[in-house]
N, C-alpha and C. Protein backbone atom coordinates (compact mmCIF):
# COMPACT_ATOMS: atom_id res chain seq x y z
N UNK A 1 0.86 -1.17 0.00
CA UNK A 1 0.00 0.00 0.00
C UNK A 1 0.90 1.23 0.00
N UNK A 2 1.01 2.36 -0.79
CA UNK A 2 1.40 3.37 -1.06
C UNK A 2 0.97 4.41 -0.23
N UNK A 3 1.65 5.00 -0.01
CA UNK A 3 1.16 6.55 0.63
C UNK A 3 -0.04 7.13 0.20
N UNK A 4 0.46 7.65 -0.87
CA UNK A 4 -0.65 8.13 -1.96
C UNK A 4 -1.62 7.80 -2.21
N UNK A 5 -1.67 6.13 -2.54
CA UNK A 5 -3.16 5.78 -2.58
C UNK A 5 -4.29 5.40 -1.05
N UNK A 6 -3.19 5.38 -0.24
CA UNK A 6 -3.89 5.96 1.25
C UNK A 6 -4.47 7.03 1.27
N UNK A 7 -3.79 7.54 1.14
CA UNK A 7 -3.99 9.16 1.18
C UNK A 7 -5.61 9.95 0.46
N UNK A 8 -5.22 8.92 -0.56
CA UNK A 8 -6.38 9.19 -1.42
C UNK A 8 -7.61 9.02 -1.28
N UNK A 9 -7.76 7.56 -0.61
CA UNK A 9 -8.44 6.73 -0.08
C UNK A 9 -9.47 7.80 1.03
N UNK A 10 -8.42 8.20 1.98
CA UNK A 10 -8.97 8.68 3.32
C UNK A 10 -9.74 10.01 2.68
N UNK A 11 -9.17 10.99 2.16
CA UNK A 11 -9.49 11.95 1.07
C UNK A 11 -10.96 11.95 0.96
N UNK A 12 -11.10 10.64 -0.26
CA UNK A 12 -12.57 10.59 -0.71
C UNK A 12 -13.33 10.18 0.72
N UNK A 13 -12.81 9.05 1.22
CA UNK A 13 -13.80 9.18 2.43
C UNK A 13 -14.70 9.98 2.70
N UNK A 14 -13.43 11.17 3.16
CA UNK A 14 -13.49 12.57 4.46
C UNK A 14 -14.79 13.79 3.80
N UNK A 15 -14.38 13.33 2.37
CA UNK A 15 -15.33 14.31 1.48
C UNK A 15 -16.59 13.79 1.36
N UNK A 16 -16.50 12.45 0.95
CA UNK A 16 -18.06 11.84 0.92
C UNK A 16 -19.05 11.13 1.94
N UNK A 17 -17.76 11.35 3.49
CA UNK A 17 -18.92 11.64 4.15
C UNK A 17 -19.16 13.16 5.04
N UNK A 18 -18.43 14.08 4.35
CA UNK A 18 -18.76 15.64 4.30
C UNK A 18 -18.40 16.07 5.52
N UNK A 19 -17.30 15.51 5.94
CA UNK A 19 -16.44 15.88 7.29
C UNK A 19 -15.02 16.59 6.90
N UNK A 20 -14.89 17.21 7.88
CA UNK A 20 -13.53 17.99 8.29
C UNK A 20 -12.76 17.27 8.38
N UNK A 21 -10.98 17.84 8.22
CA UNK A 21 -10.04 16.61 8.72
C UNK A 21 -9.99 16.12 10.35
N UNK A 22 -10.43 17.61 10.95
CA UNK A 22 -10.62 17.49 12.26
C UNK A 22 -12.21 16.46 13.03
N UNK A 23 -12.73 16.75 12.39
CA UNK A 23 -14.10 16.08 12.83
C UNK A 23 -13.60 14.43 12.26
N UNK A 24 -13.00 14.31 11.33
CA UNK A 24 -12.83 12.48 10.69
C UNK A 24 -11.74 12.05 11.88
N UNK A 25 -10.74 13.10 12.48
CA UNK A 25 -9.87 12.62 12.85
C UNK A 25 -10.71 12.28 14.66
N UNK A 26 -11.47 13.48 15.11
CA UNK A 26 -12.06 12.52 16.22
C UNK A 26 -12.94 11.48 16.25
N UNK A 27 -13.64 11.72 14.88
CA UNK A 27 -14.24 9.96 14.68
C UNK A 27 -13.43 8.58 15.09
N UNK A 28 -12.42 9.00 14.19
CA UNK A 28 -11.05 8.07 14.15
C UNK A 28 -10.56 7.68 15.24
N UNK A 29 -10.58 8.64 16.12
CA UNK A 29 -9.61 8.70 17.52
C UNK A 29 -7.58 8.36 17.17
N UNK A 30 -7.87 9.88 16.43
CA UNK A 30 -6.70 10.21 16.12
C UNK A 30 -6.42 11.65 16.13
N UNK A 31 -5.62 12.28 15.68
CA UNK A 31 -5.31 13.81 15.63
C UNK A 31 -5.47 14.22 14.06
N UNK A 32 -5.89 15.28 14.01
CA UNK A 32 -6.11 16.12 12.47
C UNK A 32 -4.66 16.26 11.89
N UNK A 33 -3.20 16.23 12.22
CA UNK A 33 -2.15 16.28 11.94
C UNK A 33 -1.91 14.84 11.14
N UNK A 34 -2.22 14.21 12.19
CA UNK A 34 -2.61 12.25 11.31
C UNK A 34 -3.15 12.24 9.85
N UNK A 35 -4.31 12.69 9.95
CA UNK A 35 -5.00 12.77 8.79
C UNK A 35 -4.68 13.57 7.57
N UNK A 36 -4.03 14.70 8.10
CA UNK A 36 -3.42 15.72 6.94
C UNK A 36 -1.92 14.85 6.40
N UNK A 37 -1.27 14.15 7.33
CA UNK A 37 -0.09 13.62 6.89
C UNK A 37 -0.63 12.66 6.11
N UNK A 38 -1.57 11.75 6.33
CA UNK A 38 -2.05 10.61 5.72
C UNK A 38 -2.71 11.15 4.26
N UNK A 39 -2.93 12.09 4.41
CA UNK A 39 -4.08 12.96 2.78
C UNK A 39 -2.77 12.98 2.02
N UNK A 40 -1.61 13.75 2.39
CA UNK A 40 -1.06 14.31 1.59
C UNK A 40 0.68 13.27 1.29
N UNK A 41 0.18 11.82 1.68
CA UNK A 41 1.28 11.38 1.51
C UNK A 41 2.15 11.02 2.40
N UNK A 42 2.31 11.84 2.95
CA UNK A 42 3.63 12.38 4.34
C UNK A 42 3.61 10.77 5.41
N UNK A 43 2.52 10.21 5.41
CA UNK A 43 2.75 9.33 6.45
C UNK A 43 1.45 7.83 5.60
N UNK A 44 1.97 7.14 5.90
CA UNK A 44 0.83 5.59 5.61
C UNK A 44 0.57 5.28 6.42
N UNK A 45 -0.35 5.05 6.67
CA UNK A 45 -1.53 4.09 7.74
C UNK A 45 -1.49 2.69 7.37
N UNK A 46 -1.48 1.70 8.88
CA UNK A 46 -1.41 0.72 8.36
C UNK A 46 -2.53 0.00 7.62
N UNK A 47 -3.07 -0.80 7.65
CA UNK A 47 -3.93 -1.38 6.77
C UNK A 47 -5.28 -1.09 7.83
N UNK A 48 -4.93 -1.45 9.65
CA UNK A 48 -6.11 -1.82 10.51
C UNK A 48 -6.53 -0.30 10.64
N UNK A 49 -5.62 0.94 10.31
CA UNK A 49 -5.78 1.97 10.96
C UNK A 49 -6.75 2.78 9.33
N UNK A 50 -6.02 2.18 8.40
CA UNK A 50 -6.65 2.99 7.02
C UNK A 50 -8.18 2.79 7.21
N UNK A 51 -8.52 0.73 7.84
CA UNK A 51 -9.91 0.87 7.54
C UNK A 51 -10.61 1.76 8.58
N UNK A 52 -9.91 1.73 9.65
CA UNK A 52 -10.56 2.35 11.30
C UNK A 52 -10.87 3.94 10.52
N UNK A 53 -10.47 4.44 9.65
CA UNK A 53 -10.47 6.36 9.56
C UNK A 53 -11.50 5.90 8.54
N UNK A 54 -11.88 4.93 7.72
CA UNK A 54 -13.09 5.22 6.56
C UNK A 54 -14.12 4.68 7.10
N UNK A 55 -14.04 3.05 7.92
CA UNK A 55 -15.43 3.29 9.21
C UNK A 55 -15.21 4.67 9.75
N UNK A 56 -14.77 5.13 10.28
CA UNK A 56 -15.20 7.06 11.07
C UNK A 56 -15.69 8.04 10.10
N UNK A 57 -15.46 7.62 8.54
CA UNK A 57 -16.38 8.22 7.68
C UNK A 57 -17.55 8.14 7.36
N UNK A 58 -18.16 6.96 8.21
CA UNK A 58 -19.64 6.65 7.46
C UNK A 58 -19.35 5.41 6.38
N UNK A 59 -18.10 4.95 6.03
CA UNK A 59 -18.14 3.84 5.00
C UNK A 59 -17.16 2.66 5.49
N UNK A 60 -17.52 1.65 4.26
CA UNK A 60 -16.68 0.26 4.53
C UNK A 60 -15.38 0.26 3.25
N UNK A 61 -14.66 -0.25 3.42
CA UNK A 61 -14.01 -0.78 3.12
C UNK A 61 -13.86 -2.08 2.48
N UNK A 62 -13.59 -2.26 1.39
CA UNK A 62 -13.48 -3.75 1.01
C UNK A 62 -12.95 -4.43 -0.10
N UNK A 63 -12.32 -5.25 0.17
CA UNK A 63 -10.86 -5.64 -0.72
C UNK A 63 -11.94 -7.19 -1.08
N UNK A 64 -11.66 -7.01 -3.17
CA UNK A 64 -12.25 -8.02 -3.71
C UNK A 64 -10.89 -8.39 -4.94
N UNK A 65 -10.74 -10.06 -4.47
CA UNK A 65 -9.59 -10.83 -5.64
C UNK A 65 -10.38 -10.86 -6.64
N UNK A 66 -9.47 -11.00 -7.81
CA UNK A 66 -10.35 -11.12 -9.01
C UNK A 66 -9.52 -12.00 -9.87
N UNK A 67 -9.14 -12.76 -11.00
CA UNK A 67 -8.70 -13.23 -12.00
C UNK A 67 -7.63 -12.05 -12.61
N UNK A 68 -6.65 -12.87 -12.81
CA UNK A 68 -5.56 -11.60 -13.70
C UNK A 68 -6.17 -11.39 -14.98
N UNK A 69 -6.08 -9.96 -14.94
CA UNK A 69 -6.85 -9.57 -15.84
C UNK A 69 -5.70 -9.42 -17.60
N UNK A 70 -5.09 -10.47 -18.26
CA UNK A 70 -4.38 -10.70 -18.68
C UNK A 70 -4.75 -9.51 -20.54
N UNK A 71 -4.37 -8.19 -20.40
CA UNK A 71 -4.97 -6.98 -21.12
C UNK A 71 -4.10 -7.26 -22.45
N UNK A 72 -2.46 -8.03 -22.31
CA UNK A 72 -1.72 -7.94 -23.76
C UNK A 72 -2.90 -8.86 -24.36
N UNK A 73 -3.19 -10.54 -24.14
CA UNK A 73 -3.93 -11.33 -24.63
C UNK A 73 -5.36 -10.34 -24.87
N UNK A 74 -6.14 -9.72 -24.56
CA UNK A 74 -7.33 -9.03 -24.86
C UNK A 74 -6.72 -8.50 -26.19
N UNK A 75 -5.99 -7.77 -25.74
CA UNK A 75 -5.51 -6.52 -27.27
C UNK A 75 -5.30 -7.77 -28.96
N UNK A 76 -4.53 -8.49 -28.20
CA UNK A 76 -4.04 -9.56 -29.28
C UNK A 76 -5.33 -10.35 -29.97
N UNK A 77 -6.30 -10.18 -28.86
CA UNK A 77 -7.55 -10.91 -30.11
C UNK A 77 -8.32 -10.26 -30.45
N UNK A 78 -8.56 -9.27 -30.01
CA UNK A 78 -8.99 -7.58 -30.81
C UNK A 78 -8.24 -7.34 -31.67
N UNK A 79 -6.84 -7.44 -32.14
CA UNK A 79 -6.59 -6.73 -33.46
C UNK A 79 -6.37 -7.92 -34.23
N UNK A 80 -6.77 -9.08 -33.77
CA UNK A 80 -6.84 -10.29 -35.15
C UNK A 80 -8.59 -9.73 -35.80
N UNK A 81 -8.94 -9.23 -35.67
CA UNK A 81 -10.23 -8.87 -36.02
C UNK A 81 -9.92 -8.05 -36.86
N UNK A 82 -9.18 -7.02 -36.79
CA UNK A 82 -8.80 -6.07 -37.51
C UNK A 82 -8.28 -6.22 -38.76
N UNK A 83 -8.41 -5.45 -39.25
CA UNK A 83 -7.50 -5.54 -40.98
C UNK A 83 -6.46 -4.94 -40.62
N UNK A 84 -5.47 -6.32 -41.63
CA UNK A 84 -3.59 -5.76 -40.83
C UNK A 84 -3.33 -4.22 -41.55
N UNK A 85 -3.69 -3.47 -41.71
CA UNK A 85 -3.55 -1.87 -42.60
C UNK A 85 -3.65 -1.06 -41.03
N UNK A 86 -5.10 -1.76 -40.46
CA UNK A 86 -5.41 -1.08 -39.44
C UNK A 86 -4.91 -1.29 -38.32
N UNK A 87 -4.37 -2.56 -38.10
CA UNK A 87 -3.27 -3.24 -36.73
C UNK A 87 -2.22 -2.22 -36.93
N UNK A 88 -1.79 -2.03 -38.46
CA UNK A 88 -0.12 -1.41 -38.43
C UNK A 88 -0.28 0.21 -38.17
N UNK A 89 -1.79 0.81 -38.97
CA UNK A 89 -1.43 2.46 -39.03
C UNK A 89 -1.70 2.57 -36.90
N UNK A 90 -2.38 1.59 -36.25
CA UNK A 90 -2.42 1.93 -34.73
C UNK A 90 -1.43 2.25 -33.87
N UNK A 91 -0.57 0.76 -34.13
CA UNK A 91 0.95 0.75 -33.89
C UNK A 91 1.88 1.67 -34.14
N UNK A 92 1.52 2.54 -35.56
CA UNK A 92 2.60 2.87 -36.12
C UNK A 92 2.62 4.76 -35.18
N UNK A 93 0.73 4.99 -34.73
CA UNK A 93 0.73 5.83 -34.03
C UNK A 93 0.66 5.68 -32.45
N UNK A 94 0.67 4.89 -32.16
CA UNK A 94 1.13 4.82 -30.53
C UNK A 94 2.81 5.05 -30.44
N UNK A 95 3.40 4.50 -31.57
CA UNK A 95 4.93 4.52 -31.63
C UNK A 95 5.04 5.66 -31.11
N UNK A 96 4.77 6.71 -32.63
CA UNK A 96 4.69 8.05 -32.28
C UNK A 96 4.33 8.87 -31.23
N UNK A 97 3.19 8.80 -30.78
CA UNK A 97 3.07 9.01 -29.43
C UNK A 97 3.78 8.89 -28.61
N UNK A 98 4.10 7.19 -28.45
CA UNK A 98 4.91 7.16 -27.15
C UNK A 98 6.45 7.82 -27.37
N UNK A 99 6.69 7.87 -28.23
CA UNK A 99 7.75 8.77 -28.74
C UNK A 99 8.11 10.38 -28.56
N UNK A 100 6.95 10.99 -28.22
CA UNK A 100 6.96 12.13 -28.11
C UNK A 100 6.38 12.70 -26.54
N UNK A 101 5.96 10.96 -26.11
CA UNK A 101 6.23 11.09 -24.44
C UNK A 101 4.12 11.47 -24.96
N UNK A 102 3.82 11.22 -24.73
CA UNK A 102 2.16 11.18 -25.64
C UNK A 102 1.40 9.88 -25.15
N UNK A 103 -0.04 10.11 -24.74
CA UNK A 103 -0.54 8.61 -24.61
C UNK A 103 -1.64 8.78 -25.93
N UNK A 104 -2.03 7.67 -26.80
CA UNK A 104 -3.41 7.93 -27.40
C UNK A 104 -4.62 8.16 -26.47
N UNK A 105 -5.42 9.30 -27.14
CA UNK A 105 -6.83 9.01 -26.48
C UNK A 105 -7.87 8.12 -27.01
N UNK A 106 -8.30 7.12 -26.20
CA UNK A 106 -9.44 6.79 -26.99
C UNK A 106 -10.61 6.92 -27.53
């Protein structure tokens, strides 16, 4: 778990359940310094403490496994569909793109 996506995490919480950092942080039974370090990176929460501050938001938490979502194999039977003109001019502009530091939009 990353800082950041802690951080983020607690963030949306704090907003969607329309609390202060100070008001989430006495939900929490923690300090508003906690929570600002935790928003902005500065500090990670462990896993028991990340869920303890989004229960004090009004929400749950919840971690779901899923199947690897294996995206080269997707792409690869999506462009056998394709006409090879159209596999190559895609390729030939993502190159470019990624070349110029560029993502395509879709």
């Amino acid at each position: 778990m990353t800082a950041t996506w802690a951080g983020n995490l607690i963030r949306r919480a704090r907003r969607e359940g329309g609390l202060s950092q100070r008001e989430l942080a006495r939900r929490a039974a923690t300090s508003q310094p906690a929570i600002a370090a935790y928003e902005s990176g500065g500090r990670t929460p462990t896993f028991a403490t990340l869920v303890r501050i989004i229960r004090a938001a009004g929400l749950e938490m919840r971690v779901r496994l899923e199947p690897y979502d294996d995206h080269d194999a997707w792409l690869r039977r999506f462009e056998s569909e394709l006409p090879p003109e159209t596999v190559d001019e895609r390729r030939r502009r993502d190159a470019e793109l990624a070349a110029s530091g560029r993502r395509r939009r879709r």
